[in-house]
C-alpha atoms as a PDB file:
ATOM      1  CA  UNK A   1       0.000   0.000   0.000  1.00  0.00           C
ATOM      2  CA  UNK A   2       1.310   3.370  -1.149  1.00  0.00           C
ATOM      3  CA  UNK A   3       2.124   5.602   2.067  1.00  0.00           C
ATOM      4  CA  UNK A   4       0.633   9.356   1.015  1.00  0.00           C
ATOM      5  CA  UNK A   5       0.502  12.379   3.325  1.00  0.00           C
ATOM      6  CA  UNK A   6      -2.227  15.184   3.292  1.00  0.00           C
ATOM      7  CA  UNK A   7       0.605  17.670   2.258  1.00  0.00           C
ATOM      8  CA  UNK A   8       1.864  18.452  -1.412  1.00  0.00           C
ATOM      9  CA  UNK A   9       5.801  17.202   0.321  1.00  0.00           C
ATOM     10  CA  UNK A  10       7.202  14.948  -1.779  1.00  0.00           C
ATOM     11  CA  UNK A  11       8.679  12.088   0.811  1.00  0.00           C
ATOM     12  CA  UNK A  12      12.007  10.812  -1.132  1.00  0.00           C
ATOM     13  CA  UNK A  13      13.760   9.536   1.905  1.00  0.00           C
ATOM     14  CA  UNK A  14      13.678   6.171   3.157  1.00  0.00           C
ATOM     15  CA  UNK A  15      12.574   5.641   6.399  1.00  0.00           C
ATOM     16  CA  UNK A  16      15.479   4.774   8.711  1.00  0.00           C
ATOM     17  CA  UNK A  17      16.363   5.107  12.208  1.00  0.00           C
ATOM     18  CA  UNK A  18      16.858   8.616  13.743  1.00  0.00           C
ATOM     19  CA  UNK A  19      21.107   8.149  14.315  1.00  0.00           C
ATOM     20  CA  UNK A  20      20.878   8.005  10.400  1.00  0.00           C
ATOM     21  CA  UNK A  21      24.189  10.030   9.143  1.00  0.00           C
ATOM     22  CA  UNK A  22      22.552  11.893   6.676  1.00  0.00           C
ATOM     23  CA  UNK A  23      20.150  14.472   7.822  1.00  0.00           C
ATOM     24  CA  UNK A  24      16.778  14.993   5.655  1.00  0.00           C
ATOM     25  CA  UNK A  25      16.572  18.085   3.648  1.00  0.00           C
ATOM     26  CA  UNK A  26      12.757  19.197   5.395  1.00  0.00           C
ATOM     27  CA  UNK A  27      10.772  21.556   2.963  1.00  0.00           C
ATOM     28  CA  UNK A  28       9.088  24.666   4.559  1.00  0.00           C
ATOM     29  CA  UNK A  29       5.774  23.235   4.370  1.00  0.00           C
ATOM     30  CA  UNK A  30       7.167  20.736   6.826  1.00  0.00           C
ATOM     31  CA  UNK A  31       9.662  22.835   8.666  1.00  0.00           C
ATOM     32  CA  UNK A  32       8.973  22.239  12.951  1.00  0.00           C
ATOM     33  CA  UNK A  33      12.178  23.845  13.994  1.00  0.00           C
ATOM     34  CA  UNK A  34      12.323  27.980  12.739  1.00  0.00           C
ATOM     35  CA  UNK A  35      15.445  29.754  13.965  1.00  0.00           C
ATOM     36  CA  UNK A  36      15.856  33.097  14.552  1.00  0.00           C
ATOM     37  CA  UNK A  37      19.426  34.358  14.121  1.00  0.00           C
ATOM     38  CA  UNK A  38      20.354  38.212  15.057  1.00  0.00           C
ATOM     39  CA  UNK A  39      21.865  39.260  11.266  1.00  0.00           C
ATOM     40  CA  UNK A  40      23.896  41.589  13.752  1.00  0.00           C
ATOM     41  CA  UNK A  41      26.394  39.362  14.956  1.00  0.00           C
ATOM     42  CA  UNK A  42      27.521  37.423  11.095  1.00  0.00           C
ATOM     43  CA  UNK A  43      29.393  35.302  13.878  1.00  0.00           C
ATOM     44  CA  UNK A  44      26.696  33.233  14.633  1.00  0.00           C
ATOM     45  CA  UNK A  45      25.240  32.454  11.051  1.00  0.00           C
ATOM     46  CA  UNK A  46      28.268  29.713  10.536  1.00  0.00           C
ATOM     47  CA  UNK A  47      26.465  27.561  13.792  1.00  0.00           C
ATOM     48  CA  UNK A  48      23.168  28.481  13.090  1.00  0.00           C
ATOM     49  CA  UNK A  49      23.278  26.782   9.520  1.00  0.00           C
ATOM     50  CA  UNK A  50      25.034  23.819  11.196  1.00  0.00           C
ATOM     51  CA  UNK A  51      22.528  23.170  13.551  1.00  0.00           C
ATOM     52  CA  UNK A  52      19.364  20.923  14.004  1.00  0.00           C
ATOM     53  CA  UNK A  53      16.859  23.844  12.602  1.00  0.00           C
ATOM     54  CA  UNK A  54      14.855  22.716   9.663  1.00  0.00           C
ATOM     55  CA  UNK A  55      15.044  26.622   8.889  1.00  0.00           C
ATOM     56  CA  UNK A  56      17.415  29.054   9.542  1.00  0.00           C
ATOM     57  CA  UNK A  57      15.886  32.819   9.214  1.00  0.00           C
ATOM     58  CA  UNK A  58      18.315  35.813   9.552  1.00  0.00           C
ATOM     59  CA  UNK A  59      16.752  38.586  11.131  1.00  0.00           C
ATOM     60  CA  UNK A  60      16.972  42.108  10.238  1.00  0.00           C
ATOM     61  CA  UNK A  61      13.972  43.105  12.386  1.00  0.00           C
ATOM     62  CA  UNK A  62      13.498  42.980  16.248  1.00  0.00           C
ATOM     63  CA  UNK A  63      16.941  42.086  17.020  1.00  0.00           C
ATOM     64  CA  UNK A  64      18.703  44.495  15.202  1.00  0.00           C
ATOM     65  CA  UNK A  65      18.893  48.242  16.878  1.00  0.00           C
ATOM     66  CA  UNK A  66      17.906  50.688  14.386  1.00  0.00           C
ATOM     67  CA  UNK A  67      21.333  51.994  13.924  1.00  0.00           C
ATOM     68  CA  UNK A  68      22.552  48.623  13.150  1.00  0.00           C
ATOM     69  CA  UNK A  69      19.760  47.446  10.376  1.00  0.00           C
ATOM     70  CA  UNK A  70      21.969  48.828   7.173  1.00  0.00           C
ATOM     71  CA  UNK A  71      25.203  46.889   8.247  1.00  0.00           C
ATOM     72  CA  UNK A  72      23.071  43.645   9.120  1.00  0.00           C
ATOM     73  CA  UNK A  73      20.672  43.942   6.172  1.00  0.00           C
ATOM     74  CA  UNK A  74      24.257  43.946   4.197  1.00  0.00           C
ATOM     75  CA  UNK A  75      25.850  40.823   6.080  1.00  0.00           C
ATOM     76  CA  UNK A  76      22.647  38.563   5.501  1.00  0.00           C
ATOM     77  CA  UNK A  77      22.679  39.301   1.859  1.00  0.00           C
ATOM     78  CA  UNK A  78      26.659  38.812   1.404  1.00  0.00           C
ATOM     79  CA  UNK A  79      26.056  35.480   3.304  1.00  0.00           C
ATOM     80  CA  UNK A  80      23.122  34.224   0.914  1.00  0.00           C
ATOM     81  CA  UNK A  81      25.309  35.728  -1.991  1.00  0.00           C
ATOM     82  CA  UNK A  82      28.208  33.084  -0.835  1.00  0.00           C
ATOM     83  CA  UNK A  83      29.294  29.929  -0.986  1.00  0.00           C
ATOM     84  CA  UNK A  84      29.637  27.527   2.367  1.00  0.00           C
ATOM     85  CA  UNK A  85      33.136  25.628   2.904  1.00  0.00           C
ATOM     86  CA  UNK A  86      31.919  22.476   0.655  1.00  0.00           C
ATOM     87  CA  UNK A  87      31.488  24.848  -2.461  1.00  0.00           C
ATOM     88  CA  UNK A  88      27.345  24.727  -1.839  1.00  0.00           C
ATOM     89  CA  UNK A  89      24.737  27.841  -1.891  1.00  0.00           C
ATOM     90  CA  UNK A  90      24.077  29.014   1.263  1.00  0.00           C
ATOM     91  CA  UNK A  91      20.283  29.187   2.116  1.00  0.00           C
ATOM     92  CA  UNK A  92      18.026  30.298   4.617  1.00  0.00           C
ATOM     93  CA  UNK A  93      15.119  32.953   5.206  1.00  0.00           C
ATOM     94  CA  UNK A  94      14.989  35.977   6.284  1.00  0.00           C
ATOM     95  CA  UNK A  95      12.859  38.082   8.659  1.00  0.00           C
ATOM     96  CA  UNK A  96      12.239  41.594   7.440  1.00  0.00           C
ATOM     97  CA  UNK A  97      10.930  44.878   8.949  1.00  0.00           C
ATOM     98  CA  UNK A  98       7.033  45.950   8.763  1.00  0.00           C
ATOM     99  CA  UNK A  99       5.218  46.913   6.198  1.00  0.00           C
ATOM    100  CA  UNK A 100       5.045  50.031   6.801  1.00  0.00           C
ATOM    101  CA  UNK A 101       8.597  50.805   8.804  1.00  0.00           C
ATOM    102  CA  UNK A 102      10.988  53.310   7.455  1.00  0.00           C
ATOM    103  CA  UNK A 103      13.069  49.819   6.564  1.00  0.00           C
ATOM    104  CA  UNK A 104      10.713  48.155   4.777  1.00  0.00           C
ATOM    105  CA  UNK A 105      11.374  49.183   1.683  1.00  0.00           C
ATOM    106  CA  UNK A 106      15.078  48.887   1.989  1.00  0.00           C
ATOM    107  CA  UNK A 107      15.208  45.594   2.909  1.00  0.00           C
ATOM    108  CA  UNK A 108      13.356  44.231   0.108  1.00  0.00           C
ATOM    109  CA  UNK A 109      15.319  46.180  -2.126  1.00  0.00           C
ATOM    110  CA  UNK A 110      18.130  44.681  -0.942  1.00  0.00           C
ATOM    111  CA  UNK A 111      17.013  40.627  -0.836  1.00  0.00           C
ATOM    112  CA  UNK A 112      15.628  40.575  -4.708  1.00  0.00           C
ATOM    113  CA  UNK A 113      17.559  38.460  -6.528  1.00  0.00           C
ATOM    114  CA  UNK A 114      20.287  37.494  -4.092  1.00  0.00           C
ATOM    115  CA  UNK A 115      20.649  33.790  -5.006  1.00  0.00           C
ATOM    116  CA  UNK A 116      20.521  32.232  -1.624  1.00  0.00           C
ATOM    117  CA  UNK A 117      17.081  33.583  -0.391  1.00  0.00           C
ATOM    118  CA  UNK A 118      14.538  30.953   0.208  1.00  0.00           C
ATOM    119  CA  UNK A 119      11.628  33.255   1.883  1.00  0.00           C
ATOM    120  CA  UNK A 120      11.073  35.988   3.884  1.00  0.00           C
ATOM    121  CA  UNK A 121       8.979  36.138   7.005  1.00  0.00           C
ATOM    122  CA  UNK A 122       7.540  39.666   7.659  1.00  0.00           C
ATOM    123  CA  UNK A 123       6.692  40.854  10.565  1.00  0.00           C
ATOM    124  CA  UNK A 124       3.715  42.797  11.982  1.00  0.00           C
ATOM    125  CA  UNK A 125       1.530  42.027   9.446  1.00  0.00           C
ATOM    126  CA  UNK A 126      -2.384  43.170  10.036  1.00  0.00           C
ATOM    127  CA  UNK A 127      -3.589  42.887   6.720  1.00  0.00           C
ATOM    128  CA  UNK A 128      -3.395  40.927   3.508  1.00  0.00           C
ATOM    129  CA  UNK A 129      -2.221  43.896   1.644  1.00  0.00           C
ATOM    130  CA  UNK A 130       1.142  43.574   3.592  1.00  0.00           C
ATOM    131  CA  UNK A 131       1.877  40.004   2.376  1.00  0.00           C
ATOM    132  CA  UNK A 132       0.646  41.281  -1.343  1.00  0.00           C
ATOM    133  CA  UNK A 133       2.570  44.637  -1.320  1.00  0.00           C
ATOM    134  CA  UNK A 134       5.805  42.643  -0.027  1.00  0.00           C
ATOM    135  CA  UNK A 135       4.952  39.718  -2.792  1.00  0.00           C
ATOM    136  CA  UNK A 136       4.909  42.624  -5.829  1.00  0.00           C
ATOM    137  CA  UNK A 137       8.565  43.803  -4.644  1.00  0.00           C
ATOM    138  CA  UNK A 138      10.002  40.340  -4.314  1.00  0.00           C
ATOM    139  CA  UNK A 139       8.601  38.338  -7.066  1.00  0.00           C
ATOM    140  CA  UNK A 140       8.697  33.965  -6.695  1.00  0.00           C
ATOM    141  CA  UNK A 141       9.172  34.498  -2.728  1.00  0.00           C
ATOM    142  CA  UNK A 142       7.883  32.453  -0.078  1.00  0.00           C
ATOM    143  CA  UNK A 143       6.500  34.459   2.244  1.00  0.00           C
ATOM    144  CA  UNK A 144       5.687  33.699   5.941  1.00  0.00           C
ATOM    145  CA  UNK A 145       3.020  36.318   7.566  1.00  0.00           C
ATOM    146  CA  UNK A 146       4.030  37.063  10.993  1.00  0.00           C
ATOM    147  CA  UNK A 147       0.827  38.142  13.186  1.00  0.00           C
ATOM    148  CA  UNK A 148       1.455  39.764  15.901  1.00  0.00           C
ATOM    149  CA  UNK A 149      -1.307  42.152  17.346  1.00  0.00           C
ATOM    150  CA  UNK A 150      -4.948  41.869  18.341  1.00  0.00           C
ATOM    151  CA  UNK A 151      -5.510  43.942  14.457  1.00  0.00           C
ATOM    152  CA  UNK A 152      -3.637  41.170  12.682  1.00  0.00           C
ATOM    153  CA  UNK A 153      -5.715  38.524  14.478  1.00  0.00           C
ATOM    154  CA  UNK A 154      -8.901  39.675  13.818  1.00  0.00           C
ATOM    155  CA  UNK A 155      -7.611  39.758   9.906  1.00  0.00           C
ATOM    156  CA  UNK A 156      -6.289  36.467  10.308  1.00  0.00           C
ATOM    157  CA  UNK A 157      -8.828  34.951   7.871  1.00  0.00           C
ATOM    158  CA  UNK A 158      -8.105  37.365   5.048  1.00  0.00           C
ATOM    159  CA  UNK A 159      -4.311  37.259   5.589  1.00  0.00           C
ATOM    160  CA  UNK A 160      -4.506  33.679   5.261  1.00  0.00           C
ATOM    161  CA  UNK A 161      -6.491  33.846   2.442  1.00  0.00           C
ATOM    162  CA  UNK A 162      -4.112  36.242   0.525  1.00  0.00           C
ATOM    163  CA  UNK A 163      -2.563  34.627  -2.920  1.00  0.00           C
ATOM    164  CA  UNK A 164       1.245  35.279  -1.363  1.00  0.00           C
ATOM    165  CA  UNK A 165       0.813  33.755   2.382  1.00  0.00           C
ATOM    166  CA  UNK A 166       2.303  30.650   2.287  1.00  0.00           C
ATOM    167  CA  UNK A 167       2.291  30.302   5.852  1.00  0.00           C
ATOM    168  CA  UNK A 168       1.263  31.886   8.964  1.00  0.00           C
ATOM    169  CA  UNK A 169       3.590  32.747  12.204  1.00  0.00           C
ATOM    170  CA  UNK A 170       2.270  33.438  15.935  1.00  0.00           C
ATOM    171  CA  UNK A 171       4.671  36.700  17.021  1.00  0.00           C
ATOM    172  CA  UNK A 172       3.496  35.479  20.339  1.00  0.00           C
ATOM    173  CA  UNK A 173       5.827  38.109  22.376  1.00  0.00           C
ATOM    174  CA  UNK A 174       4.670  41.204  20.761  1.00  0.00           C
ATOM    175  CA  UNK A 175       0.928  39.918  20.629  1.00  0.00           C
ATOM    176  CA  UNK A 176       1.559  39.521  24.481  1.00  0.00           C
ATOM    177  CA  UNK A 177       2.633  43.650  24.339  1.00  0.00           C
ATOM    178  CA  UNK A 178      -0.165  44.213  22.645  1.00  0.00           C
ATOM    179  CA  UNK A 179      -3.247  42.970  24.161  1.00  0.00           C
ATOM    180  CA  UNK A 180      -1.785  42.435  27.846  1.00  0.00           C
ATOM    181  CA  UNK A 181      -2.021  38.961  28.229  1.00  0.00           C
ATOM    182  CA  UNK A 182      -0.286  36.193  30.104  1.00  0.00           C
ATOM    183  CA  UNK A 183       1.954  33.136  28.824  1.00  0.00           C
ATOM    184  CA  UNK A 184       0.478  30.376  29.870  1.00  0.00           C
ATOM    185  CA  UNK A 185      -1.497  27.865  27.620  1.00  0.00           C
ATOM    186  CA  UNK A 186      -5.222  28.772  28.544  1.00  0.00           C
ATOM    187  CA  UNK A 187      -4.612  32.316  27.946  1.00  0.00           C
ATOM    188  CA  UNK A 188      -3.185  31.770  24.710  1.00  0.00           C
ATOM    189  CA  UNK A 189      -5.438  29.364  23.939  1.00  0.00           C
ATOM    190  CA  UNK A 190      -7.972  30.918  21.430  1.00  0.00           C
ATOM    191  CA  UNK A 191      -5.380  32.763  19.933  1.00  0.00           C
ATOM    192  CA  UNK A 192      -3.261  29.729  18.996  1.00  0.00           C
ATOM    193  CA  UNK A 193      -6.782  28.233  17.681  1.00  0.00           C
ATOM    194  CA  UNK A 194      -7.501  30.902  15.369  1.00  0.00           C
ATOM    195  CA  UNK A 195      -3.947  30.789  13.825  1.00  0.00           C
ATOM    196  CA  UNK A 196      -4.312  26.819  12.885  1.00  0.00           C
ATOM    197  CA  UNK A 197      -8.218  27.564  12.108  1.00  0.00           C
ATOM    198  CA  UNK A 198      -7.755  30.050   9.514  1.00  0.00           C
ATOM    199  CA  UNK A 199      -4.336  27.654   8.107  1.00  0.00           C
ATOM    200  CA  UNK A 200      -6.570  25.194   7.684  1.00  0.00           C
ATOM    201  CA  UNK A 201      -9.455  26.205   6.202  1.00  0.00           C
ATOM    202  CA  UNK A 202      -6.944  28.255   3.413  1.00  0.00           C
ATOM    203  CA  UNK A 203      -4.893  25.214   2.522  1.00  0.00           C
ATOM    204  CA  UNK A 204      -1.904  26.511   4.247  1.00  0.00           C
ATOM    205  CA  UNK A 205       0.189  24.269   6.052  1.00  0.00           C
ATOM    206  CA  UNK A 206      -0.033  24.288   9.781  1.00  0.00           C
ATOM    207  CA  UNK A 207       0.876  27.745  11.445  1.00  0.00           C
ATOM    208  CA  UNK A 208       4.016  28.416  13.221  1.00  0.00           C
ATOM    209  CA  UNK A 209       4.038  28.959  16.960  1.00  0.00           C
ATOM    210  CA  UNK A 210       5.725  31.818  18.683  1.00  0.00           C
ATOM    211  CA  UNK A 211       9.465  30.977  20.553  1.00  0.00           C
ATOM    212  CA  UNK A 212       9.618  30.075  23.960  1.00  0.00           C
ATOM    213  CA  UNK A 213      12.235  32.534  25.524  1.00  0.00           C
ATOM    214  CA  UNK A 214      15.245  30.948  27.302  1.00  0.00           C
ATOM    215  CA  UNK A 215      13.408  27.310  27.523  1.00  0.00           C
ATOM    216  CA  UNK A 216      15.527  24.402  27.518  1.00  0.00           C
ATOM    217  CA  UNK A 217      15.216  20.612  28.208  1.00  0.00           C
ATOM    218  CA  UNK A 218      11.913  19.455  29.681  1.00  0.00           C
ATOM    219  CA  UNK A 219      10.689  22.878  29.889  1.00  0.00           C
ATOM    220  CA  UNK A 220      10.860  23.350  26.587  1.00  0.00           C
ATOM    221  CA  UNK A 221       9.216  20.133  25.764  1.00  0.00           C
ATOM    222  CA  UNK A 222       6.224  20.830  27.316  1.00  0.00           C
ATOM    223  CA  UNK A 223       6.208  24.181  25.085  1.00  0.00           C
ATOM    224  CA  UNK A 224       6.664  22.332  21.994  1.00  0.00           C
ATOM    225  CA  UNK A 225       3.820  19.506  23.264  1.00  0.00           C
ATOM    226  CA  UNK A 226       1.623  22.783  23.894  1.00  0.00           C
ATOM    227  CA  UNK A 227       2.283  24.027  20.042  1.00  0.00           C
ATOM    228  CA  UNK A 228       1.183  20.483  18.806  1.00  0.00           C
ATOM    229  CA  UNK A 229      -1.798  20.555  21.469  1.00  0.00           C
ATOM    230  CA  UNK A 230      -2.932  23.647  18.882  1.00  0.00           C
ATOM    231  CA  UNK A 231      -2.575  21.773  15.636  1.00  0.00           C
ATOM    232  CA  UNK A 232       0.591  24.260  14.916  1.00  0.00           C
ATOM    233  CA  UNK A 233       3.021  22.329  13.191  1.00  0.00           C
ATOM    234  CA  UNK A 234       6.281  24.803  13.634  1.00  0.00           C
ATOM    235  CA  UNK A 235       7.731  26.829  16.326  1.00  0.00           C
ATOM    236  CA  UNK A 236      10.367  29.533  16.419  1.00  0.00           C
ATOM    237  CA  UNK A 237      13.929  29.061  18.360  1.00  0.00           C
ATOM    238  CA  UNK A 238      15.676  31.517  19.626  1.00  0.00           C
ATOM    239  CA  UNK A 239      19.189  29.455  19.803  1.00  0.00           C
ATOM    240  CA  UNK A 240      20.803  26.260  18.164  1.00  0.00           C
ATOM    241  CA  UNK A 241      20.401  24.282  21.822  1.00  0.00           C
ATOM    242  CA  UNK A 242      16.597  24.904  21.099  1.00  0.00           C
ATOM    243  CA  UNK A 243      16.166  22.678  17.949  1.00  0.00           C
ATOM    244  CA  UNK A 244      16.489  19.336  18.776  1.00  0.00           C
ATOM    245  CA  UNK A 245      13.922  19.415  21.318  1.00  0.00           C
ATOM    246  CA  UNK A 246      11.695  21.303  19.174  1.00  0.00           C
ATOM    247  CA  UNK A 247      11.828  18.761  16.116  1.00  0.00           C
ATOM    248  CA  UNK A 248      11.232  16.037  18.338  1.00  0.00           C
ATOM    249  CA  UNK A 249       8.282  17.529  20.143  1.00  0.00           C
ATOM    250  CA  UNK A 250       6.760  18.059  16.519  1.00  0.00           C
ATOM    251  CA  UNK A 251       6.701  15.148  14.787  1.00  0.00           C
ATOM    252  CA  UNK A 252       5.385  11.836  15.122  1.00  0.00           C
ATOM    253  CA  UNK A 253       5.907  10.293  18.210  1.00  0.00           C
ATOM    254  CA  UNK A 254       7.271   6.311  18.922  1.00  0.00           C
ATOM    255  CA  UNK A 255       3.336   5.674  20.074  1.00  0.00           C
ATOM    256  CA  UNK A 256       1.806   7.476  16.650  1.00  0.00           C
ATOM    257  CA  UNK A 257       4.537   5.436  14.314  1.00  0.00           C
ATOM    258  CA  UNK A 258       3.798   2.364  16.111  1.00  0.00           C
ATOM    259  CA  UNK A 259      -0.006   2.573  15.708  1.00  0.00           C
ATOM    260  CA  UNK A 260      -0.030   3.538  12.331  1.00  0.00           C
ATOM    261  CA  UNK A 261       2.145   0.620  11.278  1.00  0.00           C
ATOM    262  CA  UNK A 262       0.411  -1.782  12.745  1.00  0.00           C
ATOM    263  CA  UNK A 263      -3.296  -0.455  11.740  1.00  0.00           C
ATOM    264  CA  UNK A 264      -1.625  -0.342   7.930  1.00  0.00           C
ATOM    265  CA  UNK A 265      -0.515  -3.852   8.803  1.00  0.00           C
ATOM    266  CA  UNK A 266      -3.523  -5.304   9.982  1.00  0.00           C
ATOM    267  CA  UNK A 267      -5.479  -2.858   7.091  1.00  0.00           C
ATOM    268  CA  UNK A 268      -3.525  -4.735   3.610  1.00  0.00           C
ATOM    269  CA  UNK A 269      -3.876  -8.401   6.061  1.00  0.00           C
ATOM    270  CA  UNK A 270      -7.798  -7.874   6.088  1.00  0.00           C
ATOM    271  CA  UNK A 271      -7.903  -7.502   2.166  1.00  0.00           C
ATOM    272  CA  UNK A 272      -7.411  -3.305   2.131  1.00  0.00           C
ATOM    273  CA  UNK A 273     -11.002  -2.754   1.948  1.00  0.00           C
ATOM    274  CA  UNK A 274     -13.317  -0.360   4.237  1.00  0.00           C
ATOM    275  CA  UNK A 275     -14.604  -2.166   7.029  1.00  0.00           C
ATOM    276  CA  UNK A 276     -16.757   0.618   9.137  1.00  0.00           C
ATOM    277  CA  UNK A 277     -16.675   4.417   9.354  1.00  0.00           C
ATOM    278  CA  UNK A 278     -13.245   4.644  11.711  1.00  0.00           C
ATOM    279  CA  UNK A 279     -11.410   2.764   8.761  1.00  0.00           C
ATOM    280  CA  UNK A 280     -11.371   6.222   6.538  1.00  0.00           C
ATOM    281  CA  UNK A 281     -10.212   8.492   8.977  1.00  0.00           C
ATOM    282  CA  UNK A 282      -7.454   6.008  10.775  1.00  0.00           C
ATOM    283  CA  UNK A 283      -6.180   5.223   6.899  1.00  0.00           C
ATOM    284  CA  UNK A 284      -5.750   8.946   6.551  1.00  0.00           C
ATOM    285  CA  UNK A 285      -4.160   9.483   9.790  1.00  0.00           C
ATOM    286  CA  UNK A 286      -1.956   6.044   9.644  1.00  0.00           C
ATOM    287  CA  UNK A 287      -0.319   7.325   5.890  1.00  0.00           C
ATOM    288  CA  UNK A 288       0.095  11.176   7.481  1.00  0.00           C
ATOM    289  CA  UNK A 289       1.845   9.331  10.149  1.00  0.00           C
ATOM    290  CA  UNK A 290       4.047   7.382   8.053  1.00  0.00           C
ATOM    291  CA  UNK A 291       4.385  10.043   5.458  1.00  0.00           C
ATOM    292  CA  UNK A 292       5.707  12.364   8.071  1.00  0.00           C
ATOM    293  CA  UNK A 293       8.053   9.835   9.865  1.00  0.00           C
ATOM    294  CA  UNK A 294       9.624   9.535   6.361  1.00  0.00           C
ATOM    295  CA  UNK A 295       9.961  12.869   5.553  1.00  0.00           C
ATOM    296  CA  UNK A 296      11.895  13.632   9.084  1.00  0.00           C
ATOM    297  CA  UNK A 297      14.005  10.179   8.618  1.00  0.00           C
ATOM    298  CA  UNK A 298      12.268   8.465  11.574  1.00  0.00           C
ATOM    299  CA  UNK A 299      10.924   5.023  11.810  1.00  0.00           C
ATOM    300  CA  UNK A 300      10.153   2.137  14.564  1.00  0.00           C
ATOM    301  CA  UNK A 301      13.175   0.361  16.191  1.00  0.00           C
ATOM    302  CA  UNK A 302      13.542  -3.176  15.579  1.00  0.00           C
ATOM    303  CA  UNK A 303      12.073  -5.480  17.875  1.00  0.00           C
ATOM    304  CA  UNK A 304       9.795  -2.370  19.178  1.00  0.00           C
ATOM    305  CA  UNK A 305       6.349  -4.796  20.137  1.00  0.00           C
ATOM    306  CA  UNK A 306       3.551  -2.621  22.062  1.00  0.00           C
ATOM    307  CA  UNK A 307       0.442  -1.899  21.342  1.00  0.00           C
ATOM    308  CA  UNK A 308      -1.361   1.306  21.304  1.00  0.00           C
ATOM    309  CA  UNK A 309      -4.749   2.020  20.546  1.00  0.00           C
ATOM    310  CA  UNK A 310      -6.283   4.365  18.159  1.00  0.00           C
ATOM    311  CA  UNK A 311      -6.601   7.982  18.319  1.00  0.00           C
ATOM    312  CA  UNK A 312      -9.303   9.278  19.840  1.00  0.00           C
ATOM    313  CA  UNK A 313     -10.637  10.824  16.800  1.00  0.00           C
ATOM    314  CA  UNK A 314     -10.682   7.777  14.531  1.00  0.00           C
ATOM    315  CA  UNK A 315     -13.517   6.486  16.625  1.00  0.00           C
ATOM    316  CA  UNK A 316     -16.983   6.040  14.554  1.00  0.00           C
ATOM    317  CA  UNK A 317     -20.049   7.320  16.699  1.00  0.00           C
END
């Protein structure tokens, strides 16, 4: 049976266990791990592109003083102009200024056409004319809307919606400035909904949840299990040490991978037809499952043998 997954990814590595040498190359539609590097200190783009992030985004906005912007807007695109130490184009994303700012402008002025620029993720956005104004300027650009005030939520729909938005990011810190709310997970709670809400019902893939500042270890892995609580499929790091934990809290778990192989299993034994109404939505979950492990280069251990039962939402009533 031919493993598919409800995103447009193509999956073309093998599955194989997660100490596999060779790292998968994960697509933006698929990328958990988002980090944030200041483009003010060029020092720390070397380890930032050698660590665990699925996507590496050199920021010109927040973390750059305005005094500073010029001389950091002209390091990122000198390092996406270059070459890395095995002769290969540097990549990664950048985060740009406001629509709006005095540095809009100037920034995307300065990213068209530099060879090495996968996206952009703009920040403040409140309306889709942001996303479309900043799509005009850099034509055949990925472009991830940052939301980050009570305004931008409310147009969360219609940015969604907009032809350019490819995906949508929580700028949970300044949304916190903005409306005066608390961190924890209730409070947060319907704003994280909306975000995957309006994702989903424009096609986009899952949003991308706002960093959790100075987290580490287990504390951090409850942050990331929060972000896939919400049906938010990415999250933003702050530094390298953040990654690891962060692609491990969003994707398929040892229980999901298990399930799924032995429902598929047990599905292609029983003659691959439809059985009953939980048979269509655990076939669709089992090959997202599956499709997913592949895609991050994760499969079931040998001689794993435990059962788990299906998820709760493949149940017919």
């Amino acid at each position: 049976m031919t493993i598919i997954t409800e995103t447009a990814h193509p999956a073309t590595q093998a599955m194989t266990a997660p100490s596999a040498p060779a790292a998968p190359i994960i697509g933006p539609e698929l990328a958990r791990s988002w980090l944030l590097v200041n483009a003010g200190q060029p020092e720390r783009f070397a380890p930032a592109a050698a660590s665990a992030a699925d996507v590496v985004v050199y920021d010109i906005e927040d973390s750059v003083a305005p005094a500073g912007k010029a001389a950091a807007r002209k390091a990122v695109v000198d390092w996406l102009s270059g070459l890395d130490e095995n002769g290969h184009r540097r990549r990664g994303w950048v985060r740009v200024n406001g629509f709006g700012t005095p540095w809009w402008a100037e920034d995307l002025a300065a990213l068209a056409g530099v060879p090495g620029l996968d996206g952009v993720m703009l920040a403040m956005v409140e309306s889709p004319e942001h996303v479309t104004r900043t799509a005009e300027a850099l034509q055949d650009v990925r472009i991830v809307a940052l939301v980050e005030t009570a305004r931008g939520v409310q147009a969360l729909p219609a940015i969604a919606g907009a032809r350019s938005t490819y995906r949508l990011g929580f700028g949970v810190g300044d949304f916190r400035r903005d409306t005066g709310f608390g961190d924890s997970p209730l409070t947060l709670a319907y704003t994280r909904s909306q975000f995957t809400i309006a994702s989903r019902a424009a096609n986009l893939p899952g949003p991308i949840d706002g960093p959790s500042v100075g987290a580490l270890g287990a504390k951090l892995a409850e942050a990331a299990a929060v972000t896939a609580e919400f049906g938010m499929t990415g999250k933003l790091c702050l530094m390298p040490e953040q990654t690891a934990t962060v692609n491990e809290g969003l994707s398929p778990s040892l229980q999901e991978m298990t399930w799924a192989s032995e429902f598929l299993t047990e599905f292609e034994s029983a003659g691959g037809e439809i059985r009953n109404g939980s048979d269509l939505p655990r076939l669709a979950r089992a090959n997202k499952i599956l499709g997913l492990a592949s895609a991050f280069g994760l499969s079931v251990p040998q001689g794993y043998d435990v059962h788990f039962e299906a998820p709760t939402d493949t149940y017919h009533c």
